[in-house]
N, C-alpha and C. Protein backbone atom coordinates (compact mmCIF):
# COMPACT_ATOMS: atom_id res chain seq x y z
N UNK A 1 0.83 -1.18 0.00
CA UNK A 1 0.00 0.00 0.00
C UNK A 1 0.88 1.25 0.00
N UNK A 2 2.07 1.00 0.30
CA UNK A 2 2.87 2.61 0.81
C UNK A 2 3.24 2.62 -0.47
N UNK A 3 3.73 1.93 -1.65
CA UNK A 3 3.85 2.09 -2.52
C UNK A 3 3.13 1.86 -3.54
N UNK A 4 1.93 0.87 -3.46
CA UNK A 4 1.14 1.05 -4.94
C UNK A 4 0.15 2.55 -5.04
N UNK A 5 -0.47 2.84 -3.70
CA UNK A 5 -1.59 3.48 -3.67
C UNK A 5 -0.94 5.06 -3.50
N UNK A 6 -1.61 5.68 -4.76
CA UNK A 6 -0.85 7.20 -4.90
C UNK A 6 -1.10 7.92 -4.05
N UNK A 7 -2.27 7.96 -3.26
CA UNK A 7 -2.60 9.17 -2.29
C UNK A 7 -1.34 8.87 -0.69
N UNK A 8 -1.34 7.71 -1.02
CA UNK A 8 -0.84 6.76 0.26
C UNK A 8 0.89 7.27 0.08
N UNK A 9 1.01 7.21 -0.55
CA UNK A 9 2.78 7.29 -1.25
C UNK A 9 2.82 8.61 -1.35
N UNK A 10 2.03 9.48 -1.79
CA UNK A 10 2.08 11.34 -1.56
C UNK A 10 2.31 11.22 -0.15
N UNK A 11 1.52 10.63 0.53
CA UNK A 11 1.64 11.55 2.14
C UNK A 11 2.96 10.96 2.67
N UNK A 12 3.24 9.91 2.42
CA UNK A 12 4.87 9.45 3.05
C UNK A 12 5.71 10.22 2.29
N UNK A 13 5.62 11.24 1.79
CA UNK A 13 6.89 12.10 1.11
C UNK A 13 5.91 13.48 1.34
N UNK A 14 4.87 13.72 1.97
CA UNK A 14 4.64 14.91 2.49
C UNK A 14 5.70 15.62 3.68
N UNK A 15 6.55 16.93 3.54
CA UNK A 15 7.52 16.84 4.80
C UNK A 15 6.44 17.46 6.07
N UNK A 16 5.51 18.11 5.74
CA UNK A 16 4.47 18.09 6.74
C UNK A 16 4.28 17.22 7.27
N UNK A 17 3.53 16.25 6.97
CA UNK A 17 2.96 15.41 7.43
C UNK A 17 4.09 14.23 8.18
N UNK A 18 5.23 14.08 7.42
CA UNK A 18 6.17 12.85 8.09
C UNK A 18 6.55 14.01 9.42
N UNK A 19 6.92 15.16 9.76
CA UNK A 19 7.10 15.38 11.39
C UNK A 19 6.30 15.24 12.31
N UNK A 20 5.12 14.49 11.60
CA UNK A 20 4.31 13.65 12.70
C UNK A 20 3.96 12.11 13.13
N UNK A 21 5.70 11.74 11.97
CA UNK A 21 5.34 9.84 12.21
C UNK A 21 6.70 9.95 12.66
N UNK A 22 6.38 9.10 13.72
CA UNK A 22 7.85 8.41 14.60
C UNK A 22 8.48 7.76 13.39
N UNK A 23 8.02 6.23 13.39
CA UNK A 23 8.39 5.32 12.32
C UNK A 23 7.10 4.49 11.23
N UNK A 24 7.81 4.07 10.66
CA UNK A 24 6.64 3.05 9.90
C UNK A 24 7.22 1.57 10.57
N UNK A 25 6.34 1.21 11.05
CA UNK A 25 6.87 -0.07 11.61
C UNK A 25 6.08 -1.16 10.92
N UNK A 26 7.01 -2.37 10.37
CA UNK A 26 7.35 -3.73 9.62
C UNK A 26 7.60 -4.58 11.27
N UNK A 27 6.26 -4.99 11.34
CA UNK A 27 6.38 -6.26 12.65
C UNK A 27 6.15 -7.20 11.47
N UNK A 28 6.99 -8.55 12.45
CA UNK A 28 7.06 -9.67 11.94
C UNK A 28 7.61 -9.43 11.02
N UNK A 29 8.99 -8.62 10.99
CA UNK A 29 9.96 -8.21 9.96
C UNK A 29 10.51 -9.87 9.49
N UNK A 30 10.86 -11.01 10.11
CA UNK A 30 11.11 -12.44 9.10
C UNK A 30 10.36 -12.55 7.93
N UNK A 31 8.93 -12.25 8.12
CA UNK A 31 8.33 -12.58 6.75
C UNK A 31 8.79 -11.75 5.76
N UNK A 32 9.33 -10.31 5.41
CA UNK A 32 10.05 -9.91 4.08
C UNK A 32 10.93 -10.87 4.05
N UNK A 33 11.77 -11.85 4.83
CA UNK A 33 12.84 -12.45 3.81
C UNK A 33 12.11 -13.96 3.64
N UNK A 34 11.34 -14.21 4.29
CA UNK A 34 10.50 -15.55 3.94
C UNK A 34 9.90 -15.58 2.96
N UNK A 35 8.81 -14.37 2.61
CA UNK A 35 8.02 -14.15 1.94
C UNK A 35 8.13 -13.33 1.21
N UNK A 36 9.33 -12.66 1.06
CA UNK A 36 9.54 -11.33 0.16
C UNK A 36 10.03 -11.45 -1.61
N UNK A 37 10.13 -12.65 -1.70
CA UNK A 37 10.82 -13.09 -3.02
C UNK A 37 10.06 -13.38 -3.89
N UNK A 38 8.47 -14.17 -3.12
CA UNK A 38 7.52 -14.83 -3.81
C UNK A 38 6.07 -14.01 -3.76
N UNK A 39 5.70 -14.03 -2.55
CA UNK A 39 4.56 -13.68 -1.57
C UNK A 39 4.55 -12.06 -1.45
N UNK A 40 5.19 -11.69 -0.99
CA UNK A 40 5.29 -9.77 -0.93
C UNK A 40 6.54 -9.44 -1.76
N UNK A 41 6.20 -9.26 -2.83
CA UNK A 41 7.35 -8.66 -3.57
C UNK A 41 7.82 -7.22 -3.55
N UNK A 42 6.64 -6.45 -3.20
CA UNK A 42 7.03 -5.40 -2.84
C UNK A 42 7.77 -4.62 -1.56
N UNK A 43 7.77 -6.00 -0.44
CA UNK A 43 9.02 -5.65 0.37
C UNK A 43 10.07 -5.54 0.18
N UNK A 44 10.54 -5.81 -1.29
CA UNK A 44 11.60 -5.87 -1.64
C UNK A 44 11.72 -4.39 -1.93
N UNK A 45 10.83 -3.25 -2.27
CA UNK A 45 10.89 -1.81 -2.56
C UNK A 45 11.01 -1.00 -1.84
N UNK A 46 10.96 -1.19 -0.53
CA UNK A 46 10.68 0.03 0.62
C UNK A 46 11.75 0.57 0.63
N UNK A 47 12.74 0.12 0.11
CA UNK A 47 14.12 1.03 -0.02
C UNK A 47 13.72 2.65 -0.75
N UNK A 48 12.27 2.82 -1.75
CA UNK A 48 12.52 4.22 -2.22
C UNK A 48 11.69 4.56 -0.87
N UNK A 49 11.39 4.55 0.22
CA UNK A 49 11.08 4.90 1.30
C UNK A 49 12.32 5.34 2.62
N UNK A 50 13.41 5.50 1.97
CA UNK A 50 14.29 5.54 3.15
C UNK A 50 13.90 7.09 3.37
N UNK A 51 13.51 7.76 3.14
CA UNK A 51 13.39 9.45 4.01
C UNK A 51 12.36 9.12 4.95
N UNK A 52 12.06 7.92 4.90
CA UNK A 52 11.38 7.47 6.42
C UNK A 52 11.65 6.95 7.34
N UNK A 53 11.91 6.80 8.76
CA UNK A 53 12.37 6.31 9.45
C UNK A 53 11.73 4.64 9.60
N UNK A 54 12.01 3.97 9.60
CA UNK A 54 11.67 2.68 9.58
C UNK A 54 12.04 1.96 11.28
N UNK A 55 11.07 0.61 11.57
CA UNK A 55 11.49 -0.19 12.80
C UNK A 55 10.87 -1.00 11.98
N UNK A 56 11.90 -2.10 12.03
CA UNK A 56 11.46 -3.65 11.55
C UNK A 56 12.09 -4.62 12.89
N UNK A 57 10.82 -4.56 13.72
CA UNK A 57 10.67 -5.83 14.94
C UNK A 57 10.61 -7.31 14.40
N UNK A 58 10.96 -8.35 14.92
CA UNK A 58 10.55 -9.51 15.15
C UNK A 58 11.27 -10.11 16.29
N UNK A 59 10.60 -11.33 17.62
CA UNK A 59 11.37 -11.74 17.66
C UNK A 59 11.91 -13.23 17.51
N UNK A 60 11.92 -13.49 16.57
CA UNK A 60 12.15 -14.48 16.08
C UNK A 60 13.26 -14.26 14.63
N UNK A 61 14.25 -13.65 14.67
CA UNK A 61 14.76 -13.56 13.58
C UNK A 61 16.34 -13.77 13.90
N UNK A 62 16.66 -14.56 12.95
CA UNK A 62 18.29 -15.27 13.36
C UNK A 62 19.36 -13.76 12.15
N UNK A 63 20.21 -14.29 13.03
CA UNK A 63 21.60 -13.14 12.34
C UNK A 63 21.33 -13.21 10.61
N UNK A 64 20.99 -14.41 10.19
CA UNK A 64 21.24 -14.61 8.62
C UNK A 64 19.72 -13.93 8.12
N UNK A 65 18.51 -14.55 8.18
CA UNK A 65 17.51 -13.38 8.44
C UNK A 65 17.70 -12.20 8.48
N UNK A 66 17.77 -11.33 9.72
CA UNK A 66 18.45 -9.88 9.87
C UNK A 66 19.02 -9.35 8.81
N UNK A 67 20.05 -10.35 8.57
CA UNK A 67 20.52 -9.29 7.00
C UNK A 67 20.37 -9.70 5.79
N UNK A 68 18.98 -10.77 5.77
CA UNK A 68 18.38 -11.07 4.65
C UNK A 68 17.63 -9.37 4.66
N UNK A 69 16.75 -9.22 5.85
CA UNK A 69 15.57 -8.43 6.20
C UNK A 69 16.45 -7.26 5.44
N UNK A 70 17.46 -7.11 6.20
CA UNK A 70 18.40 -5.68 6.09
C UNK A 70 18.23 -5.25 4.93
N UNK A 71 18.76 -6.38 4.16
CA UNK A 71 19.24 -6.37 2.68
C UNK A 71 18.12 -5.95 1.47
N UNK A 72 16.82 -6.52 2.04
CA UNK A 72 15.62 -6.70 1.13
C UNK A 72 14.67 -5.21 1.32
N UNK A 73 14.83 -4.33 2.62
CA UNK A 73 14.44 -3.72 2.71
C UNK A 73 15.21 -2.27 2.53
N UNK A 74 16.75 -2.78 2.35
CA UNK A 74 17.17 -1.47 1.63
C UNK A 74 17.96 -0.85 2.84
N UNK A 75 18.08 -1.54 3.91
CA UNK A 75 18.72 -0.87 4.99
C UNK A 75 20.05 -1.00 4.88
N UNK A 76 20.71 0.66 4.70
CA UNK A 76 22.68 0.62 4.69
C UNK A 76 22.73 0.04 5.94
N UNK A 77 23.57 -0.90 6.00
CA UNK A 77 24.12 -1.17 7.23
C UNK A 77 24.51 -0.27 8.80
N UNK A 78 25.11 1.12 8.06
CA UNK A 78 25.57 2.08 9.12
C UNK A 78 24.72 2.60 9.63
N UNK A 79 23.16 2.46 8.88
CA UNK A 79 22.14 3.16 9.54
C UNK A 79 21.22 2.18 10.47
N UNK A 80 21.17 1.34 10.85
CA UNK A 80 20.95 0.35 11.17
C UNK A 80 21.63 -0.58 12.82
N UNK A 81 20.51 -0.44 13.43
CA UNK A 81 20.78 -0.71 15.02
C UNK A 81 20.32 -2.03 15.25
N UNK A 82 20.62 -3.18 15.52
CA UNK A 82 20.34 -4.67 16.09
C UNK A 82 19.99 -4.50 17.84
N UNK A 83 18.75 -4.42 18.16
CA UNK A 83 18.54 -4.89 19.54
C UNK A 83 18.05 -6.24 19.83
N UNK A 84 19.08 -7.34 20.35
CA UNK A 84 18.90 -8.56 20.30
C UNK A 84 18.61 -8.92 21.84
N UNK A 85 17.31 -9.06 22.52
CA UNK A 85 16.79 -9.21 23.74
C UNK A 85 16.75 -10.50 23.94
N UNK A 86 16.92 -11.20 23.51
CA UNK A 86 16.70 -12.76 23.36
C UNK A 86 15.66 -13.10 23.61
N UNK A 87 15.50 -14.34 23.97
CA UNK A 87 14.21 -14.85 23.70
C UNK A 87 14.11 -16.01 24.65
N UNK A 88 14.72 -15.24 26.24
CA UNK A 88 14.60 -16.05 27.65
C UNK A 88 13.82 -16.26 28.20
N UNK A 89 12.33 -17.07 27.48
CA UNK A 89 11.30 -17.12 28.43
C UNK A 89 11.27 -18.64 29.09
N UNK A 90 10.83 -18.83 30.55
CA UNK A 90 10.85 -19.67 31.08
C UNK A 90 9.84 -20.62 30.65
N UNK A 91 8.87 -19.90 30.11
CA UNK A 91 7.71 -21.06 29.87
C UNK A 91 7.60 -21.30 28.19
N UNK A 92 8.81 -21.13 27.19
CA UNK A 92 8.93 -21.13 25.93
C UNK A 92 10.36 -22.45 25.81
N UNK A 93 10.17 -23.31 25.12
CA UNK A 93 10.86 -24.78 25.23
C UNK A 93 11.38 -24.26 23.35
N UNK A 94 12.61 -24.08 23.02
CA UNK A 94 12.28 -24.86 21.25
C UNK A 94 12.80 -26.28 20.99
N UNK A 95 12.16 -26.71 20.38
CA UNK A 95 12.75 -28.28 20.39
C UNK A 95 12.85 -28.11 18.43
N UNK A 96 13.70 -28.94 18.09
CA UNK A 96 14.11 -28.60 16.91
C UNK A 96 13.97 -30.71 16.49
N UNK A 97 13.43 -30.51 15.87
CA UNK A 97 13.51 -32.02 15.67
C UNK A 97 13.15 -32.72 13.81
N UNK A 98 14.16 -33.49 13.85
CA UNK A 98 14.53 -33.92 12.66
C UNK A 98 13.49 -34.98 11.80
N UNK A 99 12.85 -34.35 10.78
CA UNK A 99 11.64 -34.69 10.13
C UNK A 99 12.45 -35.72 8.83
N UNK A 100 12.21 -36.98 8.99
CA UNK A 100 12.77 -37.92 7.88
C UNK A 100 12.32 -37.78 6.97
N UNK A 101 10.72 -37.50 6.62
CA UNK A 101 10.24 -37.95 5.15
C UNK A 101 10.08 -36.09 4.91
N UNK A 102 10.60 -35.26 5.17
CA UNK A 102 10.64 -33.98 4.82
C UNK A 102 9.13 -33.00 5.70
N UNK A 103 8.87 -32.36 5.54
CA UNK A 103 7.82 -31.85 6.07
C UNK A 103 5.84 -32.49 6.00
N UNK A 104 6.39 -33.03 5.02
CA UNK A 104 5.26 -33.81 5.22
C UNK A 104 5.40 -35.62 6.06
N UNK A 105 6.31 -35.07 6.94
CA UNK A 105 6.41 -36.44 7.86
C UNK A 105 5.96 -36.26 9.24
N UNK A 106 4.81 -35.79 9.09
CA UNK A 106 3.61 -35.60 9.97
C UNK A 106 4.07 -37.15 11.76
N UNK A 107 4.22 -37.88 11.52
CA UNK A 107 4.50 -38.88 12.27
C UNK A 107 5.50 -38.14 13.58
N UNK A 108 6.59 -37.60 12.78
CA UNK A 108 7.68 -36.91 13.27
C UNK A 108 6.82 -35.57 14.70
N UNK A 109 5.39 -35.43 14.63
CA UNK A 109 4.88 -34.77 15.34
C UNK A 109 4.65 -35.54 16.89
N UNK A 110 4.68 -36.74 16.65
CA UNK A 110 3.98 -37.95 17.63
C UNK A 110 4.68 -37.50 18.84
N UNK A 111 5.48 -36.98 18.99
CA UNK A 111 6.32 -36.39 20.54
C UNK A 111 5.32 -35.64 21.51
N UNK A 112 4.53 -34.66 20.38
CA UNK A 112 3.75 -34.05 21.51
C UNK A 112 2.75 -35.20 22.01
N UNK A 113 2.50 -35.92 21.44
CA UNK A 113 0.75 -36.74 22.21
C UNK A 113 1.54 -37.60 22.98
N UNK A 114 2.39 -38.29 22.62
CA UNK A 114 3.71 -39.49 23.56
C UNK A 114 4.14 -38.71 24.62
N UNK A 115 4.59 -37.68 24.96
CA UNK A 115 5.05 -36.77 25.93
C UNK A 115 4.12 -36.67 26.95
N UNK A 116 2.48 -36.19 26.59
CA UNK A 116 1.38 -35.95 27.38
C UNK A 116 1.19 -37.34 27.96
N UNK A 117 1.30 -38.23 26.92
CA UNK A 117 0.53 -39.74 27.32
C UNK A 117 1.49 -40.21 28.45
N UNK A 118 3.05 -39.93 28.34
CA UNK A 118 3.56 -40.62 29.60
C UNK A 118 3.66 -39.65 31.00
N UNK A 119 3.16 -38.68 31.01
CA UNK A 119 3.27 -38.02 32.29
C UNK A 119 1.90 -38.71 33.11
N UNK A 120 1.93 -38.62 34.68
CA UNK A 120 0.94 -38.85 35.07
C UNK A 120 -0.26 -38.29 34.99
N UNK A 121 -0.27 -36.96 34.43
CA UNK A 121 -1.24 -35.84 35.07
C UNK A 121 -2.03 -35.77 32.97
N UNK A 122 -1.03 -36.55 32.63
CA UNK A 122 -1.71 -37.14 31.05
C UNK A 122 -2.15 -35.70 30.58
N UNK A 123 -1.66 -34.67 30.81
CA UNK A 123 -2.31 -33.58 30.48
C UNK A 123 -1.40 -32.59 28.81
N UNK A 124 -2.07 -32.80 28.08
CA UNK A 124 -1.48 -31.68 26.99
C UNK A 124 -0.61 -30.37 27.27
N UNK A 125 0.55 -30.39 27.02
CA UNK A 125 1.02 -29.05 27.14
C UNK A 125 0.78 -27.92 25.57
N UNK A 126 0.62 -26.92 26.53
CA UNK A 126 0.43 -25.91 25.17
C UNK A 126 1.61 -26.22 24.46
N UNK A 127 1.29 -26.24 23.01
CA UNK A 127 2.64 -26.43 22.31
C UNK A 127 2.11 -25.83 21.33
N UNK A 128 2.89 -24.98 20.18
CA UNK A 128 3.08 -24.10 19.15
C UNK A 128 3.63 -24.93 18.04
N UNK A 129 2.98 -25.25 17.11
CA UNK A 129 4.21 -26.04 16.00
C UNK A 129 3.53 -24.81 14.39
N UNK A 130 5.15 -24.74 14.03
CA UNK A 130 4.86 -23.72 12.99
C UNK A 130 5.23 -24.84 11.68
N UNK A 131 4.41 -23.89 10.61
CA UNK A 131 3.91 -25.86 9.53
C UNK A 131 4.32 -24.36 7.93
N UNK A 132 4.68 -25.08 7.51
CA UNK A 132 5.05 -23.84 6.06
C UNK A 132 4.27 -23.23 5.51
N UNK A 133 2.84 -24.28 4.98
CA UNK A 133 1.68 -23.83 4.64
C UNK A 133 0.82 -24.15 5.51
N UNK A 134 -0.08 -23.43 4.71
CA UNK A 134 -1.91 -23.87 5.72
C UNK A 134 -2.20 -25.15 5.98
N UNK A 135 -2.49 -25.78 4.14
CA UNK A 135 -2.39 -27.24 3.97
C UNK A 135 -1.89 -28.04 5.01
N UNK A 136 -0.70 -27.90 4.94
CA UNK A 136 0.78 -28.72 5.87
C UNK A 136 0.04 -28.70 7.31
N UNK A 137 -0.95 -27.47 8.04
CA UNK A 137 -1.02 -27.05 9.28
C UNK A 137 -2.64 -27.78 9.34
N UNK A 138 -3.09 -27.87 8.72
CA UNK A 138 -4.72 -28.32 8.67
C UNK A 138 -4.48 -30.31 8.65
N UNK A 139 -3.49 -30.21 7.48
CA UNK A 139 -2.86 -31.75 7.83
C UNK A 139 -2.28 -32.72 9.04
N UNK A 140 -1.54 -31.33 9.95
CA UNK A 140 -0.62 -31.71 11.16
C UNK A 140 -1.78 -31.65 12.23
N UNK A 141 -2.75 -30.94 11.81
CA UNK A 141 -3.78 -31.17 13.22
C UNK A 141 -4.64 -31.93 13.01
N UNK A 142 -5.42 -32.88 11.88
CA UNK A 142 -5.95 -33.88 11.63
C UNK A 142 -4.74 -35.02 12.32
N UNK A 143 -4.07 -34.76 11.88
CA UNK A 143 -2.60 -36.31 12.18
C UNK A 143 -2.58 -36.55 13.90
N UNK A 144 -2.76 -34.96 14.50
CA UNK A 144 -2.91 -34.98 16.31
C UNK A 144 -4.07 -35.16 16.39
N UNK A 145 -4.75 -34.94 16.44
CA UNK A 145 -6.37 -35.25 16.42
C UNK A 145 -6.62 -37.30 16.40
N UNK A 146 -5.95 -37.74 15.54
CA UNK A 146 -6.00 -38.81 15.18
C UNK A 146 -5.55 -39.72 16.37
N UNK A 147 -4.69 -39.20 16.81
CA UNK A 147 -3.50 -39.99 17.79
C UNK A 147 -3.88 -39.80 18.59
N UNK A 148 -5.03 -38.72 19.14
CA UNK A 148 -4.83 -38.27 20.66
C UNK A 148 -5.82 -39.29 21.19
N UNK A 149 -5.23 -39.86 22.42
CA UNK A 149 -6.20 -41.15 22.92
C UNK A 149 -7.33 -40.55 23.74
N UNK A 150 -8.79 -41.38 23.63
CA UNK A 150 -10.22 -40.99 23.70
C UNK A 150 -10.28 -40.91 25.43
N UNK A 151 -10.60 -39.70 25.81
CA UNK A 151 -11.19 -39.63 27.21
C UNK A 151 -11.18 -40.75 28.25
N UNK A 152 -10.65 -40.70 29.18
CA UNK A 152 -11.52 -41.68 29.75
C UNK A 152 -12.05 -41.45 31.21
């Protein structure tokens, strides 16, 4: 929108009007380099936007990311500040685990329902699993759904 839509693209080069925007902020700044090649191509343009101050948050974004993001969005390096807070939460686990038949090796999920099933308290932990597509994610929760053993 900052760049297709003309009224939209006048006012970000209004100098009136920009001494009243802090920044334009790009949350979930990973998706320009995830999605910026295929999916949002026009993140790849915000570079004719540099007389704007920009914040591109995420936190989830690794060093190689960062200066995918950097790179795609046009950011010189020298202008450009890294605040890396980490990502020390006590009740956030990542488990990284090795999928044999590629992403569609749905099986490779069976940890979460096996995990719940051997504790005593048999209870589900919240768990987050991120899936590439929708498909892939509508698939991975039919596959838990399937496994999860019936009430008793």
């Amino acid at each position: 929108m900052c760049l297709d839509n003309p009224k939209f693209s006048c006012l970000l080069r209004d100098a009136k009007f920009m001494q009243h925007v802090s920044a334009v902020v790009v949350d979930e700044a990973y998706c320009v380099s995830q999605w910026g090649e295929n999916f949002r191509k026009k993140f790849g343009e915000f570079g004719q936007l540099l007389s704007v101050p920009f914040l591109a948050a995420s936190a989830t974004m690794s060093s190689h990311v960062y200066n995918d993001v950097r790179r795609k969005l046009c950011f010189p390096k020298s202008w450009t500040y890294l605040a890396n807070l980490g990502n020390e939460k006590l009740n956030i686990t990542p488990i990284i685990c090795h999928m044999h038949g590629g992403a569609k090796d749905l099986v490779a999920l069976n940890f979460v329902i096996d995990e719940a099933i051997s504790t005593p308290q048999k209870r589900l932990i919240h768990t987050m699993i991120f899936f590439n597509t929708q498909d892939l994610a509508y698939k991975g929760c039919k596959h838990l759904q399937n496994i999860v053993p019936p009430k008793t």
